[in-house]
C-alpha atoms as a PDB file:
ATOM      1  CA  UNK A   1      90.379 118.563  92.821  1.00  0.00           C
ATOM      2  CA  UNK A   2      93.507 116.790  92.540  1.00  0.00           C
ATOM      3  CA  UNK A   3      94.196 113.674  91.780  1.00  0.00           C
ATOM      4  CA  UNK A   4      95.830 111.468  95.181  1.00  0.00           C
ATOM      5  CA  UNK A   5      99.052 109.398  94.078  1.00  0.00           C
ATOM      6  CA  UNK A   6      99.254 106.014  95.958  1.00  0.00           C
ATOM      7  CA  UNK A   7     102.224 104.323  97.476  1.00  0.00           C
ATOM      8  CA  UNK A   8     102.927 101.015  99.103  1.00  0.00           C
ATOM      9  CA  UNK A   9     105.044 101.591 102.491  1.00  0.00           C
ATOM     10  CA  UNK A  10     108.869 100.115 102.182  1.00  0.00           C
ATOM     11  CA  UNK A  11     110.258  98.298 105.428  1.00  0.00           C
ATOM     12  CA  UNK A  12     114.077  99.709 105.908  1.00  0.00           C
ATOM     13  CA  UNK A  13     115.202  96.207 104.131  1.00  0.00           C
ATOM     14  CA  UNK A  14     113.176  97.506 100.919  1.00  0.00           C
ATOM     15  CA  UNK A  15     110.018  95.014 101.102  1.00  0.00           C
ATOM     16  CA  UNK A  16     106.678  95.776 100.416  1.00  0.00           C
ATOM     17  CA  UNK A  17     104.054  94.262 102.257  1.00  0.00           C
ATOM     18  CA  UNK A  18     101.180  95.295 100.539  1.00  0.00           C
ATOM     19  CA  UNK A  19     102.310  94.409  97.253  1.00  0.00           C
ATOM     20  CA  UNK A  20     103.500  90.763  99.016  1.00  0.00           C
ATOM     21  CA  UNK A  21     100.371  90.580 100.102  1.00  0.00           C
ATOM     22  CA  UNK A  22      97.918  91.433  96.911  1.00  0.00           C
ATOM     23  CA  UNK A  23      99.849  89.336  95.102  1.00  0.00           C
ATOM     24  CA  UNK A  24      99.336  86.345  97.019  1.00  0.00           C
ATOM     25  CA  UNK A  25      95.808  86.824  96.238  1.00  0.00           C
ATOM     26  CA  UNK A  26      93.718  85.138  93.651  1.00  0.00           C
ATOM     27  CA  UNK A  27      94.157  86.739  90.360  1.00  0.00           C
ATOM     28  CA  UNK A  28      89.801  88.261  90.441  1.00  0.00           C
ATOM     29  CA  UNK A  29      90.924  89.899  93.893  1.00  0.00           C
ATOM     30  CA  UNK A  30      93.920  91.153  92.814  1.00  0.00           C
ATOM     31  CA  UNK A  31      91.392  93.203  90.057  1.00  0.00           C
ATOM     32  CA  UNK A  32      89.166  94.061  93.203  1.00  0.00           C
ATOM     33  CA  UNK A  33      91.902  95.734  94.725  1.00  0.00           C
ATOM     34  CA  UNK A  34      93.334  97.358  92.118  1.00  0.00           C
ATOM     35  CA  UNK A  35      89.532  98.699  91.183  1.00  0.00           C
ATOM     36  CA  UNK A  36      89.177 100.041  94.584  1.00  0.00           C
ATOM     37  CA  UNK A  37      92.892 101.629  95.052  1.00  0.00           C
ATOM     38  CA  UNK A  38      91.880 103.697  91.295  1.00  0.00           C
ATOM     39  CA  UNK A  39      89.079 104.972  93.563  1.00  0.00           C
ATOM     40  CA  UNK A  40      91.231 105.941  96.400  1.00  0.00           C
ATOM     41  CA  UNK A  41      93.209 107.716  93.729  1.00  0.00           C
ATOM     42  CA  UNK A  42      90.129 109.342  91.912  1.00  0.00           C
ATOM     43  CA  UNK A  43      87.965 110.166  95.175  1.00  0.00           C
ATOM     44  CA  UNK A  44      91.172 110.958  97.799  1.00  0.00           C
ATOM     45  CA  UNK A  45      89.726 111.463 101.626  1.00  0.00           C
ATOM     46  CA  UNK A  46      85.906 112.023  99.985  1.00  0.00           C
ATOM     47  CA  UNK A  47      86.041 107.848  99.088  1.00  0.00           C
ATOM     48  CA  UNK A  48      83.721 106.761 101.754  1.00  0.00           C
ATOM     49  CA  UNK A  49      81.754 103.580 102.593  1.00  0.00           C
ATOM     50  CA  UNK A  50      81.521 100.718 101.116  1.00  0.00           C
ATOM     51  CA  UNK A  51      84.811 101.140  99.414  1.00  0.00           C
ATOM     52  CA  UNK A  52      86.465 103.082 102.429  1.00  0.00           C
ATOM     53  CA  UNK A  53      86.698 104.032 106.037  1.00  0.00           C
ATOM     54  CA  UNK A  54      88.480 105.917 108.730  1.00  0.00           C
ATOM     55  CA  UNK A  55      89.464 103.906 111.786  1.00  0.00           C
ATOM     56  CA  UNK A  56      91.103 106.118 113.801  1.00  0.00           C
ATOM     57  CA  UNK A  57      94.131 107.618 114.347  1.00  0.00           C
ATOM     58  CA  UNK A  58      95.305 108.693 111.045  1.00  0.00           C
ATOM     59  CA  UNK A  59      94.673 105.093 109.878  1.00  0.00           C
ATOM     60  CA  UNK A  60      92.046 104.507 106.987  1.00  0.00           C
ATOM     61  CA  UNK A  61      90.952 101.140 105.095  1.00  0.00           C
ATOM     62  CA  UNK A  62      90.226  99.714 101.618  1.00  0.00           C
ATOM     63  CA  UNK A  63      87.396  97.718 101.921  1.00  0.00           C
ATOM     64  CA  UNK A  64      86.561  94.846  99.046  1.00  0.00           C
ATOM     65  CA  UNK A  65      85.415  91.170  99.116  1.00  0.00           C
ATOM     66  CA  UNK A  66      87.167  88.610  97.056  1.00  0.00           C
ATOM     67  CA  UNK A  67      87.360  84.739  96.753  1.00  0.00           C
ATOM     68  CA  UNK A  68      89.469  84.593 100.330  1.00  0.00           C
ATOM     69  CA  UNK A  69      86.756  86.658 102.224  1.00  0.00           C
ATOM     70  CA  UNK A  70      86.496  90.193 103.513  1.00  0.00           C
ATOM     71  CA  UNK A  71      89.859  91.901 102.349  1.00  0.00           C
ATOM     72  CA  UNK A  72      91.491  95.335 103.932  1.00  0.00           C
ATOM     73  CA  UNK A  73      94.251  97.195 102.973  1.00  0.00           C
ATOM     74  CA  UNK A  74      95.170  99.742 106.058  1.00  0.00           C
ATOM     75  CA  UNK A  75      96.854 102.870 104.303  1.00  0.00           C
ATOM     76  CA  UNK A  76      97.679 106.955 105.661  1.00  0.00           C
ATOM     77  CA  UNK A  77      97.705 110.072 103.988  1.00  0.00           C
ATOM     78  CA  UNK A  78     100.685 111.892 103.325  1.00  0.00           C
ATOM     79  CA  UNK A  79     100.418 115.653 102.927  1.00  0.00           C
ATOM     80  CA  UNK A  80      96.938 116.250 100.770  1.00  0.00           C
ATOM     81  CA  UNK A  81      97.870 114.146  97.463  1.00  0.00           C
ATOM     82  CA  UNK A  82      99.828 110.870  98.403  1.00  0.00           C
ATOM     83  CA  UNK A  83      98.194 107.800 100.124  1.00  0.00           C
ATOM     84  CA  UNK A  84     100.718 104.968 101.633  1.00  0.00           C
ATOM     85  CA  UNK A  85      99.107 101.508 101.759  1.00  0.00           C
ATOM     86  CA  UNK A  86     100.874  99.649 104.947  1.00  0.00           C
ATOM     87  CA  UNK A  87      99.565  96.714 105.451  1.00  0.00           C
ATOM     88  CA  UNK A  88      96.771  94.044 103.830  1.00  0.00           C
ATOM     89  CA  UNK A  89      95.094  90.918 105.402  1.00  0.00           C
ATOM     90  CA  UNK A  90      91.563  88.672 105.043  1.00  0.00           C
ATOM     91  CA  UNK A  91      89.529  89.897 107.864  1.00  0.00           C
ATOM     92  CA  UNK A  92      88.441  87.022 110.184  1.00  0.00           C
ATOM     93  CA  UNK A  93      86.114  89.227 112.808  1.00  0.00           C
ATOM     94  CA  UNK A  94      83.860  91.819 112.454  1.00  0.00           C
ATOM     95  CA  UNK A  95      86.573  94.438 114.305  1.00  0.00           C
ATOM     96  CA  UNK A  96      89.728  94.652 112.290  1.00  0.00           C
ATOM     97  CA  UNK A  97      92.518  93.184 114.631  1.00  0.00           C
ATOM     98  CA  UNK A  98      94.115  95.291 117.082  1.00  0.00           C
ATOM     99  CA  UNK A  99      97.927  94.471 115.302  1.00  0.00           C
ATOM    100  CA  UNK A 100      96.860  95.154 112.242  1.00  0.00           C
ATOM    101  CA  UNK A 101      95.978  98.743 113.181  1.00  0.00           C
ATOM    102  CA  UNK A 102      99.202  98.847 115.315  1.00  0.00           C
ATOM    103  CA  UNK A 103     101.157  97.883 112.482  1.00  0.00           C
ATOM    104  CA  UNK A 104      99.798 100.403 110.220  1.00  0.00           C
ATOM    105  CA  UNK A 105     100.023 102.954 113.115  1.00  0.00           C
ATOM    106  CA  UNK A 106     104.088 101.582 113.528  1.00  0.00           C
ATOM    107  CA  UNK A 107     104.204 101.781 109.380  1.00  0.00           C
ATOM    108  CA  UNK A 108     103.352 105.635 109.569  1.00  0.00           C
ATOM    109  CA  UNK A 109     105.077 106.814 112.561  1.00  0.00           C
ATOM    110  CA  UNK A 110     108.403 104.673 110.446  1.00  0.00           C
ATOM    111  CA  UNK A 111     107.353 106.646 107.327  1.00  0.00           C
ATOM    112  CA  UNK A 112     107.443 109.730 108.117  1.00  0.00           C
ATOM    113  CA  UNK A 113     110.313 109.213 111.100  1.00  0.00           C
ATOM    114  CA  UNK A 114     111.998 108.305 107.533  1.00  0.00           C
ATOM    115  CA  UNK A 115     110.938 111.131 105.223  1.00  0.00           C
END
């Protein structure tokens, strides 16, 4: 099977929140991440549980634990081989936050409005 390529999502201005936001963690999450998006990348859409999860329309999530607490990293996929990484925050609650799966829903519809 092929291997999936993985993106982070560019606001029109050229930012990129994800990579803001993983590097604004501590340096041992930083690895976690970067551990779990090589899965992503190995596994594609057969990465399940613990390391991933589907939350609903279109939107999936990296799952990992590091030194600020539960982290997720909301990401799409983009035809069968790419995966786009929108948006990243330290979970608080045991749902993730009804923005932060708006956002990432906003970040895809802007994506591919854009490609």
């Amino acid at each position: 099977m092929a291997k999936i390529s993985s993106y982070y999502y560019l606001t029109r201005s050229g930012k990129s929140p994800v990579r803001e936001f993983v590097d604004s963690l501590e340096y041992k999450t930083q690895r976690k991440f970067f551990f779990v998006k090589s899965l992503l990348e190995e596994f594609g859409h057969k990465l399940s549980q613990p390391h991933a999860k589907y939350i609903g329309n279109d939107i999936f999530e990296l799952r990992f634990k590091g030194q600020e607490g539960t982290i997720r990293v909301l990401y799409f996929f983009f035809y069968q081989d790419k995966a786009v990484f929108t948006n990243g925050f330290v979970k608080k609650t045991d749902k993730t936050p009804k923005n932060e799966k708006e956002l990432a829903i906003q970040r895809r519809t802007d994506f591919l409005r854009r490609e």
